[in-house]
Protein backbone atom coordinates (compact mmCIF):
# COMPACT_ATOMS: atom_id res chain seq x y z
CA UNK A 1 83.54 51.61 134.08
CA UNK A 2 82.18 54.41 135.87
CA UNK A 3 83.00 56.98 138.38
CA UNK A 4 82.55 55.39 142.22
CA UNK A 5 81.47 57.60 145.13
CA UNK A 6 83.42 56.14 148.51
CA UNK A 7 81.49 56.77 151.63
CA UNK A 8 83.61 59.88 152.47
CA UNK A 9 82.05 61.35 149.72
CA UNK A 10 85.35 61.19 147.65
CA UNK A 11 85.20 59.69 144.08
CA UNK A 12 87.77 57.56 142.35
CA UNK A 13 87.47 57.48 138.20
CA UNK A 14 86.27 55.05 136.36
CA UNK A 15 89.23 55.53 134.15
CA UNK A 16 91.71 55.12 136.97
CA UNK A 17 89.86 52.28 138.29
CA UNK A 18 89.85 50.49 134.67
CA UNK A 19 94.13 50.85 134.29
CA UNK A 20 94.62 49.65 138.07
CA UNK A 21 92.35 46.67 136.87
CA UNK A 22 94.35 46.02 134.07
CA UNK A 23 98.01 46.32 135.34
CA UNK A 24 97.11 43.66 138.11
CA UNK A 25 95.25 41.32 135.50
CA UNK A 26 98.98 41.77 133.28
CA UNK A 27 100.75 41.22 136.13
CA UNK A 28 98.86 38.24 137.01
CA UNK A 29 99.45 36.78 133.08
CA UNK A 30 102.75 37.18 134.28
CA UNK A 31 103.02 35.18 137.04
CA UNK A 32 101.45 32.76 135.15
CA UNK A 33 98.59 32.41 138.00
CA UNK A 34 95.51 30.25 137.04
CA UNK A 35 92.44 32.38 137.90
CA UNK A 36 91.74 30.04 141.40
CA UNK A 37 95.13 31.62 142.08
CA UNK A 38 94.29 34.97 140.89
CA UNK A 39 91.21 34.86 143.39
CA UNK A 40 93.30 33.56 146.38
CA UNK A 41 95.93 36.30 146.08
CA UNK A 42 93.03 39.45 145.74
CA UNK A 43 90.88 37.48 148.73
CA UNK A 44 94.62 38.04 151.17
CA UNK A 45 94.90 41.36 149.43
CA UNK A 46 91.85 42.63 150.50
CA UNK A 47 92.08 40.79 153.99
CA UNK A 48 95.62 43.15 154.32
CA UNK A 49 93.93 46.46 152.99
CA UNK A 50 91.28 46.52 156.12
CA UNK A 51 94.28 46.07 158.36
CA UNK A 52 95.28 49.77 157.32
CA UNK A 53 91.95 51.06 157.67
CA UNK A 54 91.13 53.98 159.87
CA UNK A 55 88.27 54.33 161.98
CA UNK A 56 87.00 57.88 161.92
CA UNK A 57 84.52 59.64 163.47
CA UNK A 58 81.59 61.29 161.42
CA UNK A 59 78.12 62.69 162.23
CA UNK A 60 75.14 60.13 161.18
């Protein structure tokens, strides 16, 4: 995968992005989770991620 550009003009590696894929697809195996399972527990994890979100000002 490649490097992403977030809006704030920060960029997260494709490299980091790849492992943090990987340890929650393992951890998933683990857990034994069929992938309808797998989908439901990423949909609430995103749903709690916005909830920490911070609205910031910035010049458009």
């Amino acid at each position: 995968m490649t490097d992403v550009i977030l809006e704030s003009g920060t960029a997260i590696s494709g490299e980091k992005i790849g492992k943090l894929v990987e340890e929650i697809i393992k951890k998933f195996a683990n857990e034994k989770l069929n992938v309808s399972e797998a989908k439901i527990v990423l949909e609430e994890t995103k749903g709690r991620i916005e909830e920490f979100s911070k609205v910031t000002v910035t010049n458009f």
